[in-house]
PDB file of N, CA and C in Angstrom:
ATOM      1  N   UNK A   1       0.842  -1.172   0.000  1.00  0.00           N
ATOM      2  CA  UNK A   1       0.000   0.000   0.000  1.00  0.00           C
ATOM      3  C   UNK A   1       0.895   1.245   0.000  1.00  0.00           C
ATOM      4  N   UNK A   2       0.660   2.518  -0.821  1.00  0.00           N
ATOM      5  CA  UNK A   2       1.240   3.825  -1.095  1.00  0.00           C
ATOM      6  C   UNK A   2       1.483   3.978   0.527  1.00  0.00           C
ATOM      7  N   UNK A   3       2.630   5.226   0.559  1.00  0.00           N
ATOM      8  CA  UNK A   3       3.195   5.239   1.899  1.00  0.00           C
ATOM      9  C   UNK A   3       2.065   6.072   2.956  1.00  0.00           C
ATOM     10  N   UNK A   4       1.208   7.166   2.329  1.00  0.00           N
ATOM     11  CA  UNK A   4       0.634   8.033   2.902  1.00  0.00           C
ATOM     12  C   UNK A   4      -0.695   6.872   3.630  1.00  0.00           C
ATOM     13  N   UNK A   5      -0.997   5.505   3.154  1.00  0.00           N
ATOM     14  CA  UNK A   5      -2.048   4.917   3.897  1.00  0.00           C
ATOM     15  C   UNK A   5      -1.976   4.138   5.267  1.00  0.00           C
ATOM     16  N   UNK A   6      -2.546   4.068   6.535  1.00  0.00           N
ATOM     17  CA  UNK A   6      -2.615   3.289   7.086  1.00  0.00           C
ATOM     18  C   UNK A   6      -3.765   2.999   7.574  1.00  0.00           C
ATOM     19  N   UNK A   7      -3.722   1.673   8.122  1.00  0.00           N
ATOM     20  CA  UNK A   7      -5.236   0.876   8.304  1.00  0.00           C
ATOM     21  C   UNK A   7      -6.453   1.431   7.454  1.00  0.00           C
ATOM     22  N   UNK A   8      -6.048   1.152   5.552  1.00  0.00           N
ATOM     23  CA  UNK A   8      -6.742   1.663   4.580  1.00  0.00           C
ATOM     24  C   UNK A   8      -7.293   3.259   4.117  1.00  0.00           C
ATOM     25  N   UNK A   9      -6.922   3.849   5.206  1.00  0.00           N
ATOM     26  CA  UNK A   9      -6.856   5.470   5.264  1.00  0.00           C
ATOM     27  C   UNK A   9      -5.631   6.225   4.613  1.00  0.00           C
ATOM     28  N   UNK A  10      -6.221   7.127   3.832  1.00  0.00           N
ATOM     29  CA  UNK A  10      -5.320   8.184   3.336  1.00  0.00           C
ATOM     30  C   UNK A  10      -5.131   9.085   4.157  1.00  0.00           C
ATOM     31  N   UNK A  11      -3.730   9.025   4.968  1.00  0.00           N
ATOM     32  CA  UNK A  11      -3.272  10.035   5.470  1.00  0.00           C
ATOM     33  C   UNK A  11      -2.176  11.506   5.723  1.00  0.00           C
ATOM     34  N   UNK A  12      -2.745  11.872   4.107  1.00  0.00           N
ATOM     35  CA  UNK A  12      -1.823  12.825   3.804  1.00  0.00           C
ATOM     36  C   UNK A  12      -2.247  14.183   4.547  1.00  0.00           C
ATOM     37  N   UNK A  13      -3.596  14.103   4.382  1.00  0.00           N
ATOM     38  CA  UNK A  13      -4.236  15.737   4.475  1.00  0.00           C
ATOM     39  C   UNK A  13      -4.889  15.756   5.740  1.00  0.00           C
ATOM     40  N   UNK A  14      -5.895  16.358   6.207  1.00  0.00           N
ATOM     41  CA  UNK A  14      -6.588  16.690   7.355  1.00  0.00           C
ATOM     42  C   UNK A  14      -8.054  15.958   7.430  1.00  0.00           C
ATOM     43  N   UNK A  15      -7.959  15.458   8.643  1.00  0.00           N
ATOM     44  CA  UNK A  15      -9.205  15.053   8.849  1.00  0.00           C
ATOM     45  C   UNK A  15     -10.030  15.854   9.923  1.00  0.00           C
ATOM     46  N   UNK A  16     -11.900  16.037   9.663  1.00  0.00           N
ATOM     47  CA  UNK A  16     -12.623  16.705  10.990  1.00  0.00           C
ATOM     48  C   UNK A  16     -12.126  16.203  12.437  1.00  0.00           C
ATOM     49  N   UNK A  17     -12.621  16.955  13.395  1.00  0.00           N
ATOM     50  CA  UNK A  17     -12.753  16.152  15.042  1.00  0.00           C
ATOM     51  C   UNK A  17     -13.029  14.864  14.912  1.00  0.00           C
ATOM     52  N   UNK A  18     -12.709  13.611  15.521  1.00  0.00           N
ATOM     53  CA  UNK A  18     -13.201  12.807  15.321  1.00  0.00           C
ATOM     54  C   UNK A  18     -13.713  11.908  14.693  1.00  0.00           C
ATOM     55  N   UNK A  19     -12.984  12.004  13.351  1.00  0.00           N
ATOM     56  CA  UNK A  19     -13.218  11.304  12.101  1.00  0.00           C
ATOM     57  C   UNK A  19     -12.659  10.665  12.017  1.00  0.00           C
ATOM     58  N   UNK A  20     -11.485  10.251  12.463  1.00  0.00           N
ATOM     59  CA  UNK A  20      -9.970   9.485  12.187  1.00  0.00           C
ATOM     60  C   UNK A  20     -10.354   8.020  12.222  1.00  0.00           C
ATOM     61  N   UNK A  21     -11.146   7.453  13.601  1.00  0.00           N
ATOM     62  CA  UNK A  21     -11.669   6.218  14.051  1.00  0.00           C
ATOM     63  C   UNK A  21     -12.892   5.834  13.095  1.00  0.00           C
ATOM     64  N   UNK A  22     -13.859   6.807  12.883  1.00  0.00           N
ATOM     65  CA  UNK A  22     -15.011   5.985  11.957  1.00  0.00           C
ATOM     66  C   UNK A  22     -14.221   5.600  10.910  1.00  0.00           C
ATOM     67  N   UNK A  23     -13.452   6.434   9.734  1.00  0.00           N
ATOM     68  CA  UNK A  23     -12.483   6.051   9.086  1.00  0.00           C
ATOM     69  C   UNK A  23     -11.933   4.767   8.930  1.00  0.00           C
ATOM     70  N   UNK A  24     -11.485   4.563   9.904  1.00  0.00           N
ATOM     71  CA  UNK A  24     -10.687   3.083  10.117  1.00  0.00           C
ATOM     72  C   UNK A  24     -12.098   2.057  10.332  1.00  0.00           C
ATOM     73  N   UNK A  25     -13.047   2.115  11.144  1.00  0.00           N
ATOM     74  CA  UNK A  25     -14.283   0.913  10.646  1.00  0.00           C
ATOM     75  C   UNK A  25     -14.557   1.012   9.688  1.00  0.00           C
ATOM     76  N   UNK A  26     -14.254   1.841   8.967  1.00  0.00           N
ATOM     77  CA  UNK A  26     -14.955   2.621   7.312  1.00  0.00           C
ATOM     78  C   UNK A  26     -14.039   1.356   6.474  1.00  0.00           C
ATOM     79  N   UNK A  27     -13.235   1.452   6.781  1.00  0.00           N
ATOM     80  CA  UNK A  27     -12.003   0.908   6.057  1.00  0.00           C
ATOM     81  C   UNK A  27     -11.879  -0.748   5.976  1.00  0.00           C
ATOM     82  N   UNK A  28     -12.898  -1.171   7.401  1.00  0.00           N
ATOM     83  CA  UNK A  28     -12.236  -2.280   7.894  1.00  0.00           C
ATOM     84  C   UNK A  28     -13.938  -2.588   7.074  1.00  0.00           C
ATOM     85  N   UNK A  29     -14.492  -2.703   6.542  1.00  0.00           N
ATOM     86  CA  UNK A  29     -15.556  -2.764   5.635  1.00  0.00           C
ATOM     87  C   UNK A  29     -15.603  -4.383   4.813  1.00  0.00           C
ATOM     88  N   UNK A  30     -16.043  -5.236   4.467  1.00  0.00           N
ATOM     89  CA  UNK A  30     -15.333  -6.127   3.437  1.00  0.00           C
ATOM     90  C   UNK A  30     -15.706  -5.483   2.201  1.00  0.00           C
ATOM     91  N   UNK A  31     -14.860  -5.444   1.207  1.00  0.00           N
ATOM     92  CA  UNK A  31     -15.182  -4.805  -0.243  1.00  0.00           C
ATOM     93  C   UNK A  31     -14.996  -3.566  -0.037  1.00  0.00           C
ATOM     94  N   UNK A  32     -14.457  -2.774   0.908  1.00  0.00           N
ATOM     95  CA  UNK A  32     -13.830  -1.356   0.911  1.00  0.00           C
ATOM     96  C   UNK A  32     -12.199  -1.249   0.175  1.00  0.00           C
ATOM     97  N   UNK A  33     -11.876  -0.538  -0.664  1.00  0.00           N
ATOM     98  CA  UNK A  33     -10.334  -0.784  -1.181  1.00  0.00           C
ATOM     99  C   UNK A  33      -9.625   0.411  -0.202  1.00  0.00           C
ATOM    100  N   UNK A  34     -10.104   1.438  -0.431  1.00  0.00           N
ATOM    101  CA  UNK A  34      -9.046   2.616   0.275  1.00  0.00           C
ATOM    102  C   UNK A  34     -10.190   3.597   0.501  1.00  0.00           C
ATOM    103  N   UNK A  35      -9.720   4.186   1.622  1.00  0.00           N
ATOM    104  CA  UNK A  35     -10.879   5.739   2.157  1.00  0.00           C
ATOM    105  C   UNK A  35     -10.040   6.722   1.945  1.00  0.00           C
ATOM    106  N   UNK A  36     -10.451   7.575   1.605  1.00  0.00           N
ATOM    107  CA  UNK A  36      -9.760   8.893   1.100  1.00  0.00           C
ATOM    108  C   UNK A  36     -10.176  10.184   1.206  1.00  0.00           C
ATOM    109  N   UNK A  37      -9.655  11.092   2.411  1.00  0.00           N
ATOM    110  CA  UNK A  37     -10.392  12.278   2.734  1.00  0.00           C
ATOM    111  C   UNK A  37     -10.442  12.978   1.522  1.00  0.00           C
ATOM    112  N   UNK A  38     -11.284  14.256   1.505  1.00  0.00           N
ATOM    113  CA  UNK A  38     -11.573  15.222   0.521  1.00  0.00           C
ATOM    114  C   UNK A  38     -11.261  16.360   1.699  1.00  0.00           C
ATOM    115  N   UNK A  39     -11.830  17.430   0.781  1.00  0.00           N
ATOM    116  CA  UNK A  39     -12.159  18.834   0.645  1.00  0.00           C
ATOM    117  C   UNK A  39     -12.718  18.693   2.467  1.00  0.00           C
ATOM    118  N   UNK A  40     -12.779  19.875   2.981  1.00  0.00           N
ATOM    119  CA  UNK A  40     -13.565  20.129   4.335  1.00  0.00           C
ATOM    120  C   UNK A  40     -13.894  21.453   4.095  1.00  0.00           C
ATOM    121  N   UNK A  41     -15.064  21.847   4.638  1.00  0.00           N
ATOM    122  CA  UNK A  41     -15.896  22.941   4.459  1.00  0.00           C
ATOM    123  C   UNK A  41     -16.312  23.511   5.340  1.00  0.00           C
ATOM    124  N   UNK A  42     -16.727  25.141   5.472  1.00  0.00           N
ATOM    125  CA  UNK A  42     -17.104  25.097   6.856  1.00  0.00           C
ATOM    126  C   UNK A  42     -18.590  25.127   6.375  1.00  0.00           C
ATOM    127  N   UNK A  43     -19.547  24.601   7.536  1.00  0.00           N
ATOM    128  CA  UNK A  43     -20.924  24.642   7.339  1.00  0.00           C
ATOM    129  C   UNK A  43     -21.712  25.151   8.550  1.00  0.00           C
ATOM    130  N   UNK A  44     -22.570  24.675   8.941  1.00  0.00           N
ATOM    131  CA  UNK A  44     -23.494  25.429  10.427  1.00  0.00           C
ATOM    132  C   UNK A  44     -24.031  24.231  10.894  1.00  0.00           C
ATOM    133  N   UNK A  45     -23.121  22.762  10.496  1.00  0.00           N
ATOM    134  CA  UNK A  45     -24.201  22.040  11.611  1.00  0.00           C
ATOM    135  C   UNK A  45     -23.222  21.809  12.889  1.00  0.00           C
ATOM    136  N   UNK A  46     -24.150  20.853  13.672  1.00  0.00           N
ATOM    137  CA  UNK A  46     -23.620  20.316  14.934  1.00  0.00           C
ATOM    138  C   UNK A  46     -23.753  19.103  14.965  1.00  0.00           C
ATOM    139  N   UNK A  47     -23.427  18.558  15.970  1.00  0.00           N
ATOM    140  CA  UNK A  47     -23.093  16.975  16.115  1.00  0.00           C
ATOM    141  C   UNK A  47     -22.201  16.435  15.623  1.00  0.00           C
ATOM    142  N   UNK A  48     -22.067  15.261  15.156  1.00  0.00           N
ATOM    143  CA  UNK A  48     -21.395  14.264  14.164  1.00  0.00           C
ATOM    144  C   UNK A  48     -22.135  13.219  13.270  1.00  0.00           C
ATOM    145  N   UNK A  49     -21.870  13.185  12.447  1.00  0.00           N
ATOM    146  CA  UNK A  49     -22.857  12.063  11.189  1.00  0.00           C
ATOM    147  C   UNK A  49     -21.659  11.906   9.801  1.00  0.00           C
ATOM    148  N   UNK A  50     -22.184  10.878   9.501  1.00  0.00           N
ATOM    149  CA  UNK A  50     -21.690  10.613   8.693  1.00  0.00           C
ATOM    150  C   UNK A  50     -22.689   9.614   7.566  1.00  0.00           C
ATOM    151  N   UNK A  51     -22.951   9.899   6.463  1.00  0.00           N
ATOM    152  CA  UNK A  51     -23.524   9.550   5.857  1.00  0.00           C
ATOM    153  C   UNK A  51     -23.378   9.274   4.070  1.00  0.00           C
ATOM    154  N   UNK A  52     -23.960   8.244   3.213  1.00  0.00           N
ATOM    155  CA  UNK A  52     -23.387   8.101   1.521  1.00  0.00           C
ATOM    156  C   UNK A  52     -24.017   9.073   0.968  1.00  0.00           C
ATOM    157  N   UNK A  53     -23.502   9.615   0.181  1.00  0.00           N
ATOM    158  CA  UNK A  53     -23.915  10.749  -0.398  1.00  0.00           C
ATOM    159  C   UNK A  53     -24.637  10.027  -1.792  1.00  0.00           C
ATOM    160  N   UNK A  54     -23.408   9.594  -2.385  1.00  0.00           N
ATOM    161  CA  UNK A  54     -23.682   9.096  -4.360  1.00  0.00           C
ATOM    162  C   UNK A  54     -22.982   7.858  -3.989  1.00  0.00           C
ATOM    163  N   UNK A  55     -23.206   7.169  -5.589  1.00  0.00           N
ATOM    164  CA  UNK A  55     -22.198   6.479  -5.708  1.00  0.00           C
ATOM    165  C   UNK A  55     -21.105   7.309  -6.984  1.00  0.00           C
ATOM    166  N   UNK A  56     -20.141   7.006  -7.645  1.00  0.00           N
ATOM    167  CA  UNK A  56     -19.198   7.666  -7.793  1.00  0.00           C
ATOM    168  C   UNK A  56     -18.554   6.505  -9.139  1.00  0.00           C
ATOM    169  N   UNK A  57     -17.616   6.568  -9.944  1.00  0.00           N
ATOM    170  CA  UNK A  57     -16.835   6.262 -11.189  1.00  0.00           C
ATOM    171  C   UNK A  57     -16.503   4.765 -10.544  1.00  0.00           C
ATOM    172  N   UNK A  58     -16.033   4.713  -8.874  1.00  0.00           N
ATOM    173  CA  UNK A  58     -14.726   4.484  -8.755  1.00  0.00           C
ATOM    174  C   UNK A  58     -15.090   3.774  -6.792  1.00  0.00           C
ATOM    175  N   UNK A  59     -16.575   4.162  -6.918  1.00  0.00           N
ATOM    176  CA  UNK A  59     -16.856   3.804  -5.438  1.00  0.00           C
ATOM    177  C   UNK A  59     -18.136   4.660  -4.926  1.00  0.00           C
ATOM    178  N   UNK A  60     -17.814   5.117  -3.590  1.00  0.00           N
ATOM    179  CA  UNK A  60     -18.990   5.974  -2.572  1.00  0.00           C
ATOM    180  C   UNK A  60     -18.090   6.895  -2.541  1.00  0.00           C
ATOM    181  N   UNK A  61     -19.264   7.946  -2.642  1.00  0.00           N
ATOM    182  CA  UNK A  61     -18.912   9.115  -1.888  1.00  0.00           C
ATOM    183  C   UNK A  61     -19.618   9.712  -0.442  1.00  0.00           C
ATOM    184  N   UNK A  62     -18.952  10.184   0.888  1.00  0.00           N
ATOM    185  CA  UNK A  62     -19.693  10.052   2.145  1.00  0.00           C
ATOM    186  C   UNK A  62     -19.272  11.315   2.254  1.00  0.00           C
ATOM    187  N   UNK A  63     -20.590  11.665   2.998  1.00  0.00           N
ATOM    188  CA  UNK A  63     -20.215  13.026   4.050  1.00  0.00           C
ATOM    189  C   UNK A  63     -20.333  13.116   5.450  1.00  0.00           C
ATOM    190  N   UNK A  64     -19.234  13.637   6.170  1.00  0.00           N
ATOM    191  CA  UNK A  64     -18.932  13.692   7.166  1.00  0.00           C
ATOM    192  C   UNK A  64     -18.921  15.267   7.760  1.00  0.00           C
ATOM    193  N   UNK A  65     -20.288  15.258   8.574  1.00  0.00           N
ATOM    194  CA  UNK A  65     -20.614  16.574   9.726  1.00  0.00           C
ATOM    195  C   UNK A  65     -19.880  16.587  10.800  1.00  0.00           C
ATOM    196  N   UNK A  66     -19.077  17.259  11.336  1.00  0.00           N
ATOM    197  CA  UNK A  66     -18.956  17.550  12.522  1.00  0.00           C
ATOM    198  C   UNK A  66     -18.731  19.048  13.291  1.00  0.00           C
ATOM    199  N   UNK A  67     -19.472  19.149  14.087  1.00  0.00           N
ATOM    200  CA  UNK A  67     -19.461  20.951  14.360  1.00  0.00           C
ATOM    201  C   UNK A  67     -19.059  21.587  13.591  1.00  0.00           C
ATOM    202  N   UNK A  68     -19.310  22.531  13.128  1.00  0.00           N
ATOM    203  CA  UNK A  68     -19.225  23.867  11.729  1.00  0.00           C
ATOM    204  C   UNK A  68     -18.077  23.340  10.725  1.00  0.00           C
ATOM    205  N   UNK A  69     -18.354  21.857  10.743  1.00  0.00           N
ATOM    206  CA  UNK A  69     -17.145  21.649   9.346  1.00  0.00           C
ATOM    207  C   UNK A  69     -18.038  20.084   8.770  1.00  0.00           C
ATOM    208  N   UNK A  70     -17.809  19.983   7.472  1.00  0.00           N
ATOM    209  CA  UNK A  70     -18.106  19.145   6.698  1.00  0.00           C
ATOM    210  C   UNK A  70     -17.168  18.809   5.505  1.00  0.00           C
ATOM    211  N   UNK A  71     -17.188  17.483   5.674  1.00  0.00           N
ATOM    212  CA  UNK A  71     -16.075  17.223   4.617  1.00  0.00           C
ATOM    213  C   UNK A  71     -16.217  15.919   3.976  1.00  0.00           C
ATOM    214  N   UNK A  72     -15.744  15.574   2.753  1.00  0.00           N
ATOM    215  CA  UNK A  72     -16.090  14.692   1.461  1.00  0.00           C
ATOM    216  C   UNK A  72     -14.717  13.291   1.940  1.00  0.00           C
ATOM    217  N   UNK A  73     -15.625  12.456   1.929  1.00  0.00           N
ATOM    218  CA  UNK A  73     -14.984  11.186   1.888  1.00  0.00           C
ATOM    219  C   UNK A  73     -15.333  10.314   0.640  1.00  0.00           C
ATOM    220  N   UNK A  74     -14.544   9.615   0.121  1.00  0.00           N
ATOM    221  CA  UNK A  74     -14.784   9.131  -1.192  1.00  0.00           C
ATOM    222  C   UNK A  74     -13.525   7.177  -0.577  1.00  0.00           C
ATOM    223  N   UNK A  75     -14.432   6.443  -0.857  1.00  0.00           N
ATOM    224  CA  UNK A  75     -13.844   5.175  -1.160  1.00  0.00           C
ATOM    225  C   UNK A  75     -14.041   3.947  -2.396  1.00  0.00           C
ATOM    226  N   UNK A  76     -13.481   3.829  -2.381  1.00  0.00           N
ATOM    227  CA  UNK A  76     -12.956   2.831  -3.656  1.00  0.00           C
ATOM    228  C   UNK A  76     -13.824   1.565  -3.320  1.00  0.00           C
ATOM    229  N   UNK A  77     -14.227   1.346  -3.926  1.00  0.00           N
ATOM    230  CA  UNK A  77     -15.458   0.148  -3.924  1.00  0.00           C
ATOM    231  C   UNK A  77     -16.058  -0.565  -5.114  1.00  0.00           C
ATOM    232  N   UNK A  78     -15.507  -1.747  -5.228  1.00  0.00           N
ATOM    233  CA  UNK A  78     -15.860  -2.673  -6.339  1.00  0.00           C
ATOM    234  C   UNK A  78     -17.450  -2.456  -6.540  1.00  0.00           C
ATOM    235  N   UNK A  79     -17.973  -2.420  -7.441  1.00  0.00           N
ATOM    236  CA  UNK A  79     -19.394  -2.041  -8.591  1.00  0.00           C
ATOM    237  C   UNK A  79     -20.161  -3.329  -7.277  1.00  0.00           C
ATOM    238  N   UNK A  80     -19.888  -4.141  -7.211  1.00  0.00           N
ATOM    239  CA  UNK A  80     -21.018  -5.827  -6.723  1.00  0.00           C
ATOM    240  C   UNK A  80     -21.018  -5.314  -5.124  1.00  0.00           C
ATOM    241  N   UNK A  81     -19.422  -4.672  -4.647  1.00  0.00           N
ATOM    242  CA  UNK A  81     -19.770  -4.890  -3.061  1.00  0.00           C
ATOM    243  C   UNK A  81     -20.735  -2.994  -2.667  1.00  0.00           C
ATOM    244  N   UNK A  82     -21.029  -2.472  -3.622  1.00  0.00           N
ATOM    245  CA  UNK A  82     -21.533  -1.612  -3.412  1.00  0.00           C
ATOM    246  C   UNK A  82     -22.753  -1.325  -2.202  1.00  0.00           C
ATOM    247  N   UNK A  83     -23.750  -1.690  -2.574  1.00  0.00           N
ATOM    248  CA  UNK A  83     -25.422  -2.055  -1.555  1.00  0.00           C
ATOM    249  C   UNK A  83     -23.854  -2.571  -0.718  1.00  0.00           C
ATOM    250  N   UNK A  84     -23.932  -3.586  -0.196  1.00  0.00           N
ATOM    251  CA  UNK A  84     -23.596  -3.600   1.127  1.00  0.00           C
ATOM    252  C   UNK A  84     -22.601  -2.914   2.333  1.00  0.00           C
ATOM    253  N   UNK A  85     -22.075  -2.583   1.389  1.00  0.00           N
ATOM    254  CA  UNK A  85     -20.988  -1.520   1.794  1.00  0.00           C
ATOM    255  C   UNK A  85     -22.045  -0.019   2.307  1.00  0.00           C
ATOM    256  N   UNK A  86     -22.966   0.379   1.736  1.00  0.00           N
ATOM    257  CA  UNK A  86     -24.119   1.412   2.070  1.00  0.00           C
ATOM    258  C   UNK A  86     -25.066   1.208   3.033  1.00  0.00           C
ATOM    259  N   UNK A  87     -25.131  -0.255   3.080  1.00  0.00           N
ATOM    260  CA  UNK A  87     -25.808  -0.968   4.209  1.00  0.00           C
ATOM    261  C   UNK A  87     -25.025  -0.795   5.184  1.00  0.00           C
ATOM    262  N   UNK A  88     -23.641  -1.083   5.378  1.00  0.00           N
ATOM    263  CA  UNK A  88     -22.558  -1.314   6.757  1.00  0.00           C
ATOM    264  C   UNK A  88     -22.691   0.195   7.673  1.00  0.00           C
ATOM    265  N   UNK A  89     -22.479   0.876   6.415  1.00  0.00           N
ATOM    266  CA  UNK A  89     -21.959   2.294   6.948  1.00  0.00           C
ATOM    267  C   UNK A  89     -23.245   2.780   7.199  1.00  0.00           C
ATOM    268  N   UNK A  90     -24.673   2.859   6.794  1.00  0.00           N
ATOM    269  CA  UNK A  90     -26.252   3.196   7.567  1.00  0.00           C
ATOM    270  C   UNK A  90     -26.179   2.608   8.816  1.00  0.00           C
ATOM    271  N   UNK A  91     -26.186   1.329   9.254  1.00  0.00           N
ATOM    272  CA  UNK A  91     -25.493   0.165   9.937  1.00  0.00           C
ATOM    273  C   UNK A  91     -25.080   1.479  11.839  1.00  0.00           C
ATOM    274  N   UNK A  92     -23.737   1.874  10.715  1.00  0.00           N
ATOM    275  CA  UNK A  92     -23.037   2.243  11.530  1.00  0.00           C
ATOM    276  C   UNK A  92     -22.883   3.238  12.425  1.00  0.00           C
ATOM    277  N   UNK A  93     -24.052   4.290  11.928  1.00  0.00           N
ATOM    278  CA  UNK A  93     -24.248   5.690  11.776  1.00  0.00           C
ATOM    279  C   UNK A  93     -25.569   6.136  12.342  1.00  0.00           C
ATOM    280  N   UNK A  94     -26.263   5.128  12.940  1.00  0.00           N
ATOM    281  CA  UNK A  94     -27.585   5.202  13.319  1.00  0.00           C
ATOM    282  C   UNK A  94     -28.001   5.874  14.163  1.00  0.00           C
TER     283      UNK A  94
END
């Protein structure tokens, strides 16, 4: 695996409060290939959530709330393990 990953996480750039750990169950997924932060934004919510946005070329794309920031997670996900992989992470997030 490229040097910037561990326990299937891309860890080059910045992650929200508390994102680091869902991440890694994110990761530990069966049929998950790699999680890969995006962009972070500031927004106006509160709490924490995390939720699939689309599906994507290449996988899911998720968004992740946490106090006045939101930010784009995108993972690599074979076309078949898709549905369940959307299932894990609803699953997870309840």
């Amino acid at each position: 695996m490229p040097r910037h990953f561990k326990k299937g996480v891309k860890r080059e750039h910045h992650f929200l409060k508390g994102l680091e750990k869902p991440l890694e169950e994110i990761a530990a997924i069966p049929g998950v290939k790699k999680v890969i932060p995006g962009r972070i934004y500031a927004s106006d919510s509160r709490g924490f959530e995390v939720k699939v946005s689309r599906e994507t070329k290449t996988g899911l794309k998720l968004i992740a709330k946490s106090d006045g920031s939101v930010q784009e997670v995108f993972l690599v996900v074979d076309r078949k393990d898709r549905e369940a992989v959307k299932d894990a992470i609803s699953a997870m997030f309840q």
